[in-house]
C-alpha atoms as a PDB file:
ATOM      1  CA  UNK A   1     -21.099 -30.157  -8.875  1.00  0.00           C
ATOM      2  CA  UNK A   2     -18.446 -32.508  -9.815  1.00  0.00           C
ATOM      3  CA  UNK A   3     -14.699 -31.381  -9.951  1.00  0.00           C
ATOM      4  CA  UNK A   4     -12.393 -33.093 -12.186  1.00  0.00           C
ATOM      5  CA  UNK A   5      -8.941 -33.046 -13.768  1.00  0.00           C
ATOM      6  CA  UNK A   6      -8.401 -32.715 -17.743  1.00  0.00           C
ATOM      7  CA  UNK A   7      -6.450 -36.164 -17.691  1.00  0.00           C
ATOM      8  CA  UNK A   8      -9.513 -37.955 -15.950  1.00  0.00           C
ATOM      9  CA  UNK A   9     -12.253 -35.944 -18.329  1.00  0.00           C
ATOM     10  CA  UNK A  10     -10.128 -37.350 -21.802  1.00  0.00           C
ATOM     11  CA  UNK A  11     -10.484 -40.775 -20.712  1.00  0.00           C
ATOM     12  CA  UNK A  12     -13.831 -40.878 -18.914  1.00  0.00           C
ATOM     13  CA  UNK A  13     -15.892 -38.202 -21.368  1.00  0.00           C
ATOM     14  CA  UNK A  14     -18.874 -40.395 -21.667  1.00  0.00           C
ATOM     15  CA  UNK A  15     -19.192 -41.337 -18.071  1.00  0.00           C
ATOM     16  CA  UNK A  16     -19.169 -37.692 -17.266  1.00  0.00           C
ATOM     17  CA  UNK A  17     -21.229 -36.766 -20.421  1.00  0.00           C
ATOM     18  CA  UNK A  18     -23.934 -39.103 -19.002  1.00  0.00           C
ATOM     19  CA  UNK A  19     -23.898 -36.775 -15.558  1.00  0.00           C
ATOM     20  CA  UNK A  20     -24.612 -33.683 -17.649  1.00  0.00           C
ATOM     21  CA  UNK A  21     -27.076 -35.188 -19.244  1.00  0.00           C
ATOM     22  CA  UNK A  22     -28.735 -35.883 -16.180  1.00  0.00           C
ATOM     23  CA  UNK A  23     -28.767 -31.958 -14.368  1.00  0.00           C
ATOM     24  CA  UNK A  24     -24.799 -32.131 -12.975  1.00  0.00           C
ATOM     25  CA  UNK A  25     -21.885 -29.620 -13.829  1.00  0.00           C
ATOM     26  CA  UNK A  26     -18.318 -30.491 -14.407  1.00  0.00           C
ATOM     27  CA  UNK A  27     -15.641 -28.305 -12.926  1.00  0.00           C
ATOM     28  CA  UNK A  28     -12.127 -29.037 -15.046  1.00  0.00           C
ATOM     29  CA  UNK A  29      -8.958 -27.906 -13.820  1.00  0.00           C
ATOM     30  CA  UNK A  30      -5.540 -28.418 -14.950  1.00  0.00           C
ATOM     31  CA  UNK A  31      -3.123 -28.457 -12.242  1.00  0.00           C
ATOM     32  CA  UNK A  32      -5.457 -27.663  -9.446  1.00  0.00           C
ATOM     33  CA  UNK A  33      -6.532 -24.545 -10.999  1.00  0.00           C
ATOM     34  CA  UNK A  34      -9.935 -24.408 -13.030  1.00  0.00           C
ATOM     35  CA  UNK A  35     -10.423 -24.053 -16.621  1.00  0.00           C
ATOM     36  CA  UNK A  36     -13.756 -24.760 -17.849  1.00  0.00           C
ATOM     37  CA  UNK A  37     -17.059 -25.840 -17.270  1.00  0.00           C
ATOM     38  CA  UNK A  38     -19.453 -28.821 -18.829  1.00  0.00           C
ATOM     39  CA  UNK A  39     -22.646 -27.857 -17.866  1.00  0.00           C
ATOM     40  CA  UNK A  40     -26.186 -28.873 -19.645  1.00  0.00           C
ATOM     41  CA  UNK A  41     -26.823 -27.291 -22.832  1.00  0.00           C
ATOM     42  CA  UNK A  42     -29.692 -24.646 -22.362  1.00  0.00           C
ATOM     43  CA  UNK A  43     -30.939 -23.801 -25.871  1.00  0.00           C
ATOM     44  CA  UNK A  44     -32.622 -20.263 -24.334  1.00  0.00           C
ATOM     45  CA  UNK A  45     -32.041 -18.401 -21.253  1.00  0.00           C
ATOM     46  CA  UNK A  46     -28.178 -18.766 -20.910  1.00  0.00           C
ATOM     47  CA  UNK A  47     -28.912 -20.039 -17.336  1.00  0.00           C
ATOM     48  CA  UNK A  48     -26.441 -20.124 -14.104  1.00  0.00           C
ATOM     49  CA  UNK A  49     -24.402 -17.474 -16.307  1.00  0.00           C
ATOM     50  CA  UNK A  50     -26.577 -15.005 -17.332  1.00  0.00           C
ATOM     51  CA  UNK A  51     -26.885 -13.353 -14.025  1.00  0.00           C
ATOM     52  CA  UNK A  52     -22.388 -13.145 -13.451  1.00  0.00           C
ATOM     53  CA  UNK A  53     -22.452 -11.658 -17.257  1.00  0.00           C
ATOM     54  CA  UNK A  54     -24.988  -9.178 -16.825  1.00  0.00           C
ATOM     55  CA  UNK A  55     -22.995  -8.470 -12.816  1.00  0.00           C
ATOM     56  CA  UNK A  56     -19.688  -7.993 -15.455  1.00  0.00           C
ATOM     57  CA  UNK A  57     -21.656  -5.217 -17.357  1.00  0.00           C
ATOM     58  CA  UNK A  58     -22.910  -3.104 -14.303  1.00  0.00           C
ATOM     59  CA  UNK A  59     -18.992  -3.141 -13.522  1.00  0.00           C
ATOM     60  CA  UNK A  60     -17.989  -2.144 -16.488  1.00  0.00           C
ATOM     61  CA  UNK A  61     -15.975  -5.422 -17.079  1.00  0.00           C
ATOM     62  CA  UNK A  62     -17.501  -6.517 -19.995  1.00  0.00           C
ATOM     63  CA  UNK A  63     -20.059  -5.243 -22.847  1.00  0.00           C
ATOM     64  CA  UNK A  64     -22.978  -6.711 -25.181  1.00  0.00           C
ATOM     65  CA  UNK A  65     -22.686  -6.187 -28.906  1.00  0.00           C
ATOM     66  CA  UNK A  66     -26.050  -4.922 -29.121  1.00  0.00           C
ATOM     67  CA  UNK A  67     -29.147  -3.873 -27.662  1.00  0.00           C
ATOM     68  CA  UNK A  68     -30.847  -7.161 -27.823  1.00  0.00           C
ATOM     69  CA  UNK A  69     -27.772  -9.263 -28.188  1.00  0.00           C
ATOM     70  CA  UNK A  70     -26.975 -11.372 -25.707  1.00  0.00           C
ATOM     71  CA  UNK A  71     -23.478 -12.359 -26.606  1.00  0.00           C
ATOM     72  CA  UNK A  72     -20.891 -10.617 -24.747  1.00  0.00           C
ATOM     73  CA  UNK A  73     -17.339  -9.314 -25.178  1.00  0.00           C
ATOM     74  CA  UNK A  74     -14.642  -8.365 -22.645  1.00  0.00           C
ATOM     75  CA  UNK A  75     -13.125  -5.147 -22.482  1.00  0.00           C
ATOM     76  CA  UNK A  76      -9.394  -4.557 -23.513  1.00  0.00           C
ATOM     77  CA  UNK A  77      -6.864  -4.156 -20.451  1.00  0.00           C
ATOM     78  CA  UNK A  78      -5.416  -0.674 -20.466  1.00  0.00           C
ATOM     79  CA  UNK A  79      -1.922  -2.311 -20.890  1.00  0.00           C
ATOM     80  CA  UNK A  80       0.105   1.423 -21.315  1.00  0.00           C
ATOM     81  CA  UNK A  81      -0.971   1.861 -17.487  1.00  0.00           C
ATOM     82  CA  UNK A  82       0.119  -1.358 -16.528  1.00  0.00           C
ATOM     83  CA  UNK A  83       3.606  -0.893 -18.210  1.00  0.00           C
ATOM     84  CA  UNK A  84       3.931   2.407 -16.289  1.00  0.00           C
ATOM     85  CA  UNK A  85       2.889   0.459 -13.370  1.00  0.00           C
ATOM     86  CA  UNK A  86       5.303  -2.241 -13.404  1.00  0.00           C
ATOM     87  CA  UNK A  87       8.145   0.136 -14.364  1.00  0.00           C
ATOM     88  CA  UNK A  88       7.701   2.213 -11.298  1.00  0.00           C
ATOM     89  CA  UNK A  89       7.526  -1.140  -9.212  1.00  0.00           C
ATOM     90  CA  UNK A  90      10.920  -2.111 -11.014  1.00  0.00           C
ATOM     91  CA  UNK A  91      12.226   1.408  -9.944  1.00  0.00           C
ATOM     92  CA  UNK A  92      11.313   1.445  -6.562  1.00  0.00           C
ATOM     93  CA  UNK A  93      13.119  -1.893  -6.193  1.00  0.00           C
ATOM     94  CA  UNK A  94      16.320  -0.176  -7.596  1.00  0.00           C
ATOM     95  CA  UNK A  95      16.173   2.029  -5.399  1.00  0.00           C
ATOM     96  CA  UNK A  96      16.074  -0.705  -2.100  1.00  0.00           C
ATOM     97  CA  UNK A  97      12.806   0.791  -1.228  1.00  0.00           C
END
């Protein structure tokens, strides 16, 4: 696995296309954090991912569309709770606890 910075994949794309072609993956980060991944096309399968998607299901983090669909779709964040959350952070700070 090759790790790489978006900068260095915009003016090397072929050189690194060439790797991918051959079996590698491409990590790309911008600013030290990572943002995507090139990795071979796999016409069937869906290959290193399948198994983290279907992990995301059991947890309830994510859902397919359909019994034999294989595309998948992530869950909305409850973001009501997390208002009510952060407000009673903000309040217990007012409060110098």
């Amino acid at each position: 696995m090759i790790s790489t910075n978006i900068s260095t994949i915009k003016s090397r794309l072929s050189s690194y296309l060439d790797q991918v072609k051959c079996g590698e993956t491409v990590i790309i980060s911008d600013r030290a954090h990572p943002v995507a991944i090139l990795a071979p096309y796999q016409p069937h399968g869906g290959g290193e991912w399948a198994p983290r998607l279907a992990d995301l299901v059991r947890k309830g983090m994510a859902a397919t569309r359909g019994k034999r669909d294989t595309s998948f779709k992530i869950k909305p964040r409850d973001v009501a709770r997390e208002a009510r959350l952060v407000e009673a952070v903000l309040e217990e700070r007012a409060a110098g606890r």
